[in-house]
N, C-alpha and C. Protein backbone atom coordinates (compact mmCIF):
# COMPACT_ATOMS: atom_id res chain seq x y z
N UNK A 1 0.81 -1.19 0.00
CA UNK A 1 0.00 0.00 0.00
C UNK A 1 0.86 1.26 0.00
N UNK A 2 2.00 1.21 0.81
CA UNK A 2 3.00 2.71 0.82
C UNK A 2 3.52 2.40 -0.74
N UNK A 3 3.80 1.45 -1.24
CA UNK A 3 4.61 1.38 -2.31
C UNK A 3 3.91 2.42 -3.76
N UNK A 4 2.15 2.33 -3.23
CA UNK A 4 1.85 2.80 -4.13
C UNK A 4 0.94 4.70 -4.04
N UNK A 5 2.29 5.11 -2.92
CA UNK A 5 1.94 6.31 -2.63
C UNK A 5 3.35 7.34 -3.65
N UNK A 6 3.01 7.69 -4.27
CA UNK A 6 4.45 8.90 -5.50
C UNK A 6 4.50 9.63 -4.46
N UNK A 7 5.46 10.04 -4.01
CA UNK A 7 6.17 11.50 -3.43
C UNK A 7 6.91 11.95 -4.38
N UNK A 8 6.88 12.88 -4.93
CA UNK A 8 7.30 13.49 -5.86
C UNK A 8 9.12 14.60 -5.64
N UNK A 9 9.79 14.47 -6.03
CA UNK A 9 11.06 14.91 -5.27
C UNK A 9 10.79 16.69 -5.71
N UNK A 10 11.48 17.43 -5.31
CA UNK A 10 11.34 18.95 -5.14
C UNK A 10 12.83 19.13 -6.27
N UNK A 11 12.96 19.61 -6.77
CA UNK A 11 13.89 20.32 -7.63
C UNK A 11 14.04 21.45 -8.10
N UNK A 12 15.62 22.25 -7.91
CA UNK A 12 14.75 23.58 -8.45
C UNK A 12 14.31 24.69 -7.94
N UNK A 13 14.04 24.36 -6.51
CA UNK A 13 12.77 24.88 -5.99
C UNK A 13 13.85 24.87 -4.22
N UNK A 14 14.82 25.98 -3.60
CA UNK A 14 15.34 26.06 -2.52
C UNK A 14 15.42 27.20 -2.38
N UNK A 15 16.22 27.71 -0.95
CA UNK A 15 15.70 28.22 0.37
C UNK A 15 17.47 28.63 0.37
N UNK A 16 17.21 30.18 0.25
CA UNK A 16 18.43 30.81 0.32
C UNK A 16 18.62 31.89 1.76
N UNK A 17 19.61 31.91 2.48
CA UNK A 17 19.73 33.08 3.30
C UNK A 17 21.03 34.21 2.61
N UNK A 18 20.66 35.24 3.16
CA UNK A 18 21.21 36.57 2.32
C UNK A 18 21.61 37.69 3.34
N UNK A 19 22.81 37.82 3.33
CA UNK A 19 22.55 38.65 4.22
C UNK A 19 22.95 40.40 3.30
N UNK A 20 21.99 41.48 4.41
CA UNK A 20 21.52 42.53 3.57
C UNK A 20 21.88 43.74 4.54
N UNK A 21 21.81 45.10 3.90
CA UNK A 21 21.76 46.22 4.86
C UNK A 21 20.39 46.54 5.38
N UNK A 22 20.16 46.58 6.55
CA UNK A 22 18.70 47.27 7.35
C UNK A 22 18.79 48.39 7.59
N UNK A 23 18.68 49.31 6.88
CA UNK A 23 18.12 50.64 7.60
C UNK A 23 16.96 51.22 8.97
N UNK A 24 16.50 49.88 9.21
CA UNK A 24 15.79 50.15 10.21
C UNK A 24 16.53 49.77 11.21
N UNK A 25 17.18 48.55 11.19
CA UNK A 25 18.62 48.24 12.26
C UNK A 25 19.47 49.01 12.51
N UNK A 26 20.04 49.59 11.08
CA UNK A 26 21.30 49.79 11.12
C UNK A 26 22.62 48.89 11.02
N UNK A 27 22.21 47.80 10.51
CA UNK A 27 23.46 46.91 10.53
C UNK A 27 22.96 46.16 9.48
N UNK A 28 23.39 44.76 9.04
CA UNK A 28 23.61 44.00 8.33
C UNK A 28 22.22 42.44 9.00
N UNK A 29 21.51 42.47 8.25
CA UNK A 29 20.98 41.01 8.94
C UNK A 29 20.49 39.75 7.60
N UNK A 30 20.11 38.92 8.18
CA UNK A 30 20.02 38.33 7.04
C UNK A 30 18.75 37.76 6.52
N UNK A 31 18.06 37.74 5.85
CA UNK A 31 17.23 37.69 4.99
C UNK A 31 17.18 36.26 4.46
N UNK A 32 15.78 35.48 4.58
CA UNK A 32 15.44 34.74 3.56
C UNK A 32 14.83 34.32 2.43
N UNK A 33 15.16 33.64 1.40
CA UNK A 33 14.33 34.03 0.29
C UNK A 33 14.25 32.99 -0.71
N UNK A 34 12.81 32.54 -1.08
CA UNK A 34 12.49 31.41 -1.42
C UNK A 34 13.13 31.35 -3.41
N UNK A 35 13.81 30.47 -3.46
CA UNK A 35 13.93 30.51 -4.92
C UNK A 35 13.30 29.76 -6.07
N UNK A 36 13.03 29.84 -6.98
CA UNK A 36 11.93 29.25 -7.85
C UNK A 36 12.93 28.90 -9.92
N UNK A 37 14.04 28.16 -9.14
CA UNK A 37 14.70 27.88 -10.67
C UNK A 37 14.14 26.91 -11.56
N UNK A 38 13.21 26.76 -11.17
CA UNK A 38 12.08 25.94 -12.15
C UNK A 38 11.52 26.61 -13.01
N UNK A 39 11.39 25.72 -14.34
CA UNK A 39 10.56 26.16 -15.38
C UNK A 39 8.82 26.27 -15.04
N UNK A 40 8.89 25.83 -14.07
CA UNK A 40 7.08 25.80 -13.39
C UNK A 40 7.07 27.07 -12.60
N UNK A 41 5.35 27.14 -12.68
CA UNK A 41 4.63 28.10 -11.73
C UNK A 41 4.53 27.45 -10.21
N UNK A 42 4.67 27.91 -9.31
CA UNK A 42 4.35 27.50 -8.16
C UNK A 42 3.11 27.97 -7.24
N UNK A 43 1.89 27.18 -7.38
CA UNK A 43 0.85 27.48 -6.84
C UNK A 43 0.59 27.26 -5.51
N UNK A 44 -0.24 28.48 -4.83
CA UNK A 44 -0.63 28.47 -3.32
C UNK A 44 0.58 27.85 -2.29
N UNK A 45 1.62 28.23 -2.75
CA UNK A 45 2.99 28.05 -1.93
C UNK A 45 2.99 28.34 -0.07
N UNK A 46 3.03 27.53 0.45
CA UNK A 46 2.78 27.72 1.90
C UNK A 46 4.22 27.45 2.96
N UNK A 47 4.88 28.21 3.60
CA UNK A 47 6.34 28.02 4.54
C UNK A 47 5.71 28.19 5.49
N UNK A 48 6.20 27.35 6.57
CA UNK A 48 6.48 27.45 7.77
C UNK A 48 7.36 27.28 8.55
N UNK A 49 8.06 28.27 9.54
CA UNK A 49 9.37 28.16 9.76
C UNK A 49 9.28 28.46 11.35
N UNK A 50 10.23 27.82 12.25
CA UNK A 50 10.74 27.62 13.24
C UNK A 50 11.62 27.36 13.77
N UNK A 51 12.53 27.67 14.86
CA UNK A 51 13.90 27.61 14.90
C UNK A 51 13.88 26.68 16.33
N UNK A 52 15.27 26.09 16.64
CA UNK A 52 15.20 25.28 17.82
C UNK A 52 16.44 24.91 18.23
N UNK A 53 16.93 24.67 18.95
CA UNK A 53 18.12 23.90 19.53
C UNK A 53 18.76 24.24 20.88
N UNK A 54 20.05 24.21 21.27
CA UNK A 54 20.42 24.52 22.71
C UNK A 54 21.16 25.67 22.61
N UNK A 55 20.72 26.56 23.47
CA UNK A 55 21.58 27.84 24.09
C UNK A 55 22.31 27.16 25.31
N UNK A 56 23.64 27.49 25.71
CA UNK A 56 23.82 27.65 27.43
C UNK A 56 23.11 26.36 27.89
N UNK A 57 22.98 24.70 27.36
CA UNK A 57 22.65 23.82 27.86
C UNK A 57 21.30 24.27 27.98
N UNK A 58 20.76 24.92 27.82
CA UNK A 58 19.17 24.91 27.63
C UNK A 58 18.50 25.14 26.75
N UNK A 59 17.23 24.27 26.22
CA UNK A 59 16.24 23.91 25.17
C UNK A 59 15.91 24.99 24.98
N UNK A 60 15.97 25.66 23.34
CA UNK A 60 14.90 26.70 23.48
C UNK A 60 14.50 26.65 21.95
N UNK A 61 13.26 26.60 21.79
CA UNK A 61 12.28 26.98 20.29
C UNK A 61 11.61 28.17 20.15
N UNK A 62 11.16 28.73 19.09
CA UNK A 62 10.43 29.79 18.89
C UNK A 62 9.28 29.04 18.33
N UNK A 63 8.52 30.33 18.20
CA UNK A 63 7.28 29.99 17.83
C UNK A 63 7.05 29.73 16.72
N UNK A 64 6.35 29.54 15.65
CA UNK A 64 5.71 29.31 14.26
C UNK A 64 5.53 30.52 13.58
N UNK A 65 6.10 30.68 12.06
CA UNK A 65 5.67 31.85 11.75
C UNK A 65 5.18 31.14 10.32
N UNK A 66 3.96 31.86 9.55
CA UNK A 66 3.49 31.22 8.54
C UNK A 66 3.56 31.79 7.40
N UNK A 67 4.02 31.82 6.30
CA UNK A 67 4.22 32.63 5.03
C UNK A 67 3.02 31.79 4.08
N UNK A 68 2.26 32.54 3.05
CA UNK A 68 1.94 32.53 1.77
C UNK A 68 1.87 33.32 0.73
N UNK A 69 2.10 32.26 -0.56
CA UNK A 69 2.24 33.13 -1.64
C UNK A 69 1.34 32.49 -2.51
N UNK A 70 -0.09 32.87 -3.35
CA UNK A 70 -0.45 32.72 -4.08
C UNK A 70 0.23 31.68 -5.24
N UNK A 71 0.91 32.88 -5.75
CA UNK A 71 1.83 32.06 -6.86
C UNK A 71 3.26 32.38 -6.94
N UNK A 72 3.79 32.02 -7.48
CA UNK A 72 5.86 32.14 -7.90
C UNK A 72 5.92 31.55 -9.12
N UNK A 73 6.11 32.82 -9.79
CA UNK A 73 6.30 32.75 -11.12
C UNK A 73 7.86 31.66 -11.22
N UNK A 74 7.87 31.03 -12.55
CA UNK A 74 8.64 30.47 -12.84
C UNK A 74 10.26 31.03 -12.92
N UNK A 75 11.37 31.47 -12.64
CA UNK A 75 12.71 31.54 -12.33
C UNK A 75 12.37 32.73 -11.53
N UNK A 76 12.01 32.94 -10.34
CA UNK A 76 11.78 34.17 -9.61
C UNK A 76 12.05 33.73 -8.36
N UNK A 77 12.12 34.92 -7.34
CA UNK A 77 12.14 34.62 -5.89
C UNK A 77 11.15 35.69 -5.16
N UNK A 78 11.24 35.26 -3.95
CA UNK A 78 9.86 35.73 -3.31
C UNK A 78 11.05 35.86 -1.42
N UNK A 79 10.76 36.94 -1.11
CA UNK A 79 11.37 37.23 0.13
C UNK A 79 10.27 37.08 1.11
N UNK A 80 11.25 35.97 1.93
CA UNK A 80 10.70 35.54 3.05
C UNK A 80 10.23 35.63 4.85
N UNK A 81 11.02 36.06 4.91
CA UNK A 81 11.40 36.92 6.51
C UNK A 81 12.50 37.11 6.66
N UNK A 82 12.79 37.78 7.81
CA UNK A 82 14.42 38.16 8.33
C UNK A 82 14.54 37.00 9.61
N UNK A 83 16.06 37.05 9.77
CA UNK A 83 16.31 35.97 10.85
C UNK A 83 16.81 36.63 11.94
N UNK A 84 15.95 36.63 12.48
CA UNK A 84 16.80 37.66 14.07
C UNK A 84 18.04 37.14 14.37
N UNK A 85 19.09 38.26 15.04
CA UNK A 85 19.92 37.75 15.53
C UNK A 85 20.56 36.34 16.36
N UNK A 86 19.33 36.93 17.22
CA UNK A 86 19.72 35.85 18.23
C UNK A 86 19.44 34.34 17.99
N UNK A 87 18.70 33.96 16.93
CA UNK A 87 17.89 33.24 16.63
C UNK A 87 18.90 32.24 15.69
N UNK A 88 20.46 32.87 15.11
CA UNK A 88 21.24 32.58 14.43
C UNK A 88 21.85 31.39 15.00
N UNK A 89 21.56 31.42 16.32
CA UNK A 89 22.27 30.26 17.70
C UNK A 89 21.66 28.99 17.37
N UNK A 90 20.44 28.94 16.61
CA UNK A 90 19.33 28.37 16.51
C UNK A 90 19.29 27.02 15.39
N UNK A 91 18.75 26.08 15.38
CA UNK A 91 18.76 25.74 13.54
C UNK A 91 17.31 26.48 13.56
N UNK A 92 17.10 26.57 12.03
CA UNK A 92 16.18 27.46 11.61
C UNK A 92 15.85 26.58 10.54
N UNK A 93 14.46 26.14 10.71
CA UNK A 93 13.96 24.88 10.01
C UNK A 93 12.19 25.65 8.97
N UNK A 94 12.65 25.26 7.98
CA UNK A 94 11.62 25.92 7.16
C UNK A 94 10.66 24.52 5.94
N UNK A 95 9.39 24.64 6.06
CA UNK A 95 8.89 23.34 5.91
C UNK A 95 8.01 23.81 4.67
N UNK A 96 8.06 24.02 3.27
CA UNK A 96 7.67 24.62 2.21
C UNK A 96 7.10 23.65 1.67
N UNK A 97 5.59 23.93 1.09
CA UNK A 97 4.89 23.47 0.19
C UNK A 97 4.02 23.77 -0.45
N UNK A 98 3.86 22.98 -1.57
CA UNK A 98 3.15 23.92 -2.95
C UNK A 98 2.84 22.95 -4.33
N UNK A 99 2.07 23.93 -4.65
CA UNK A 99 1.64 22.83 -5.76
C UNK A 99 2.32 23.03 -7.52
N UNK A 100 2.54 21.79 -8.13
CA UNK A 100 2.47 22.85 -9.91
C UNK A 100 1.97 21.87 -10.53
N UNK A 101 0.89 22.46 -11.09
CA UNK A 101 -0.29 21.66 -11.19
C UNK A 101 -1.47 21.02 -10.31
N UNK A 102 -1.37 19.86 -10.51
CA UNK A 102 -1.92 18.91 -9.68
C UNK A 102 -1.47 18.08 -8.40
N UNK A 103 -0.12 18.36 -8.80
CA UNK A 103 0.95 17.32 -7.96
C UNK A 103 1.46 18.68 -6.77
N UNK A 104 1.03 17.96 -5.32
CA UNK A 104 1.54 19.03 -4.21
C UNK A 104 3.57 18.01 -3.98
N UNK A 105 4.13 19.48 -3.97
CA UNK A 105 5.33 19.20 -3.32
C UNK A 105 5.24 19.62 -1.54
N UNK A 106 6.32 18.71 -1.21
CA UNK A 106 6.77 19.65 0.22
C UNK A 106 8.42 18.86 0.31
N UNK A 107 8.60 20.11 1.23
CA UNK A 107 10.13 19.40 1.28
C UNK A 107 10.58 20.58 3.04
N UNK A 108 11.33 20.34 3.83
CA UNK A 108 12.09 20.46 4.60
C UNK A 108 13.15 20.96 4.64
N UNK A 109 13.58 22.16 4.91
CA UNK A 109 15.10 22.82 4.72
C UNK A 109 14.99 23.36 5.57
N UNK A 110 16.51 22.87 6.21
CA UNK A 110 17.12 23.39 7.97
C UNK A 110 18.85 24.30 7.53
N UNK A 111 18.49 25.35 8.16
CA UNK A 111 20.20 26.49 8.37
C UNK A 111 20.37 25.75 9.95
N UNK A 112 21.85 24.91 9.46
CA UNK A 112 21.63 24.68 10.63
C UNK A 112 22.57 25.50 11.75
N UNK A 113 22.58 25.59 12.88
CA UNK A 113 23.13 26.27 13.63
C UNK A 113 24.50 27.04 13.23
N UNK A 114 24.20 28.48 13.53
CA UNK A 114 25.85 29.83 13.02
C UNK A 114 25.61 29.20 11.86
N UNK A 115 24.86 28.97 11.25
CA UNK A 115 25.27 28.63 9.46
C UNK A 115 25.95 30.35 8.96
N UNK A 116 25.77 30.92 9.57
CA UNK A 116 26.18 32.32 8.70
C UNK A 116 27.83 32.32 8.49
N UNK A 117 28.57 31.49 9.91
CA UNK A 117 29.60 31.80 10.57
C UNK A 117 30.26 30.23 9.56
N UNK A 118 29.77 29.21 9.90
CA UNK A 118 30.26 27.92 9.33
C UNK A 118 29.98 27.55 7.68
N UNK A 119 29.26 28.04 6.75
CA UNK A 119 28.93 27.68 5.67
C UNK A 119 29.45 28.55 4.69
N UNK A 120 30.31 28.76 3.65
CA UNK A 120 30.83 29.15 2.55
C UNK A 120 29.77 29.98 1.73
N UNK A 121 29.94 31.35 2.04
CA UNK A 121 28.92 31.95 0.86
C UNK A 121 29.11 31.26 -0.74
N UNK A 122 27.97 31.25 -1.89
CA UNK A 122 27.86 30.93 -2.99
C UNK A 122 27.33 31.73 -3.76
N UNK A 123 26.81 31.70 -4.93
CA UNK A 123 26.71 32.56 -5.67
C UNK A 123 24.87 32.35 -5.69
N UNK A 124 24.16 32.78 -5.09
CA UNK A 124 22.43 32.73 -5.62
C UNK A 124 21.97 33.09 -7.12
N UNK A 125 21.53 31.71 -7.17
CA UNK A 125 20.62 31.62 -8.80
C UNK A 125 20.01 32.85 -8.85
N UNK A 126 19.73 33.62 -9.97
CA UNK A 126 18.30 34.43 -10.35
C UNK A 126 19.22 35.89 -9.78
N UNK A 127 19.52 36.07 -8.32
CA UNK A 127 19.41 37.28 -7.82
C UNK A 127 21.05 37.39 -7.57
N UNK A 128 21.90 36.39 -8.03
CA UNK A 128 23.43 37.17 -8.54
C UNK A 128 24.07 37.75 -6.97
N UNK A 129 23.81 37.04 -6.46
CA UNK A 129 24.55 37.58 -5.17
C UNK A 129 24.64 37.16 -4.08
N UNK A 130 26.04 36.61 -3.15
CA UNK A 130 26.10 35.52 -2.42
C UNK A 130 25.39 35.52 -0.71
N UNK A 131 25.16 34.09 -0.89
CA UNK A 131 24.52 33.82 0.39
C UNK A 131 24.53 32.70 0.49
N UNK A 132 23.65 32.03 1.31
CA UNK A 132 24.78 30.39 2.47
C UNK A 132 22.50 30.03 1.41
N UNK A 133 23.14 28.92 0.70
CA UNK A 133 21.97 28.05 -0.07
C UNK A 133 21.68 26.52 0.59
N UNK A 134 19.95 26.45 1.03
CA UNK A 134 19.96 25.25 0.92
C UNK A 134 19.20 24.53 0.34
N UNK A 135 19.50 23.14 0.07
CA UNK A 135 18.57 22.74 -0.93
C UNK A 135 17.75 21.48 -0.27
């Protein structure tokens, strides 16, 4: 019976952090932002993201935050939230799904902890300018 369930794999279709100037800060923070290098439209696109892990030997999670987007045009990106500072201590787990067509994707992408500090900037598809990519 599972054998005859398709999960369909996600391609194409990842989760970039960026880091940017804030004028409302005043400093540098970083930014996430959904990328869409697919030749498809991405319909009623839904993220949900939450962060979690240990500070100082103690458990700590945030709360749920919920993004939607109608649609995502085909090679485009769509900005997602900012990542608080403190929150960088954190993994930062983002749970995206969406449809093209008929067929719903979802897929799971975690920054995982200081990714800002431990991961090699790269070059971001579409928007030409580096930031820590995951797929």
């Amino acid at each position: 019976m599972k054998s005859d369930i398709n999960i369909p794999t996600v391609e194409n279709v990842f989760l970039a952090a960026i880091q940017e100037w804030s004028d409302d800060f005043m400093e540098k923070i970083w930014n996430i932002y959904l990328i869409n290098d697919s030749d498809f439209q991405l319909d009623g696109v839904m993220l949900v993201s939450k962060a979690f892990g240990t500070i100082d030997g103690e458990m700590k999670k945030t709360s749920s935050l919920r993004h939607a987007f109608v649609e995502v045009p085909p090679v485009s990106v769509k900005k997602v939230e900012m990542i608080e500072k403190s929150v960088l201590k954190l993994n930062n787990e983002f749970m995206v799904t969406y449809f093209i067509g008929n067929t719903l994707y979802d897929k799971k992408f975690i920054f995982k902890t200081n990714f800002a500090n431990d991961n090699p900037l790269e070059e971001v598809p579409i928007l030409f300018v580096d930031g820590v990519i995951v797929r």
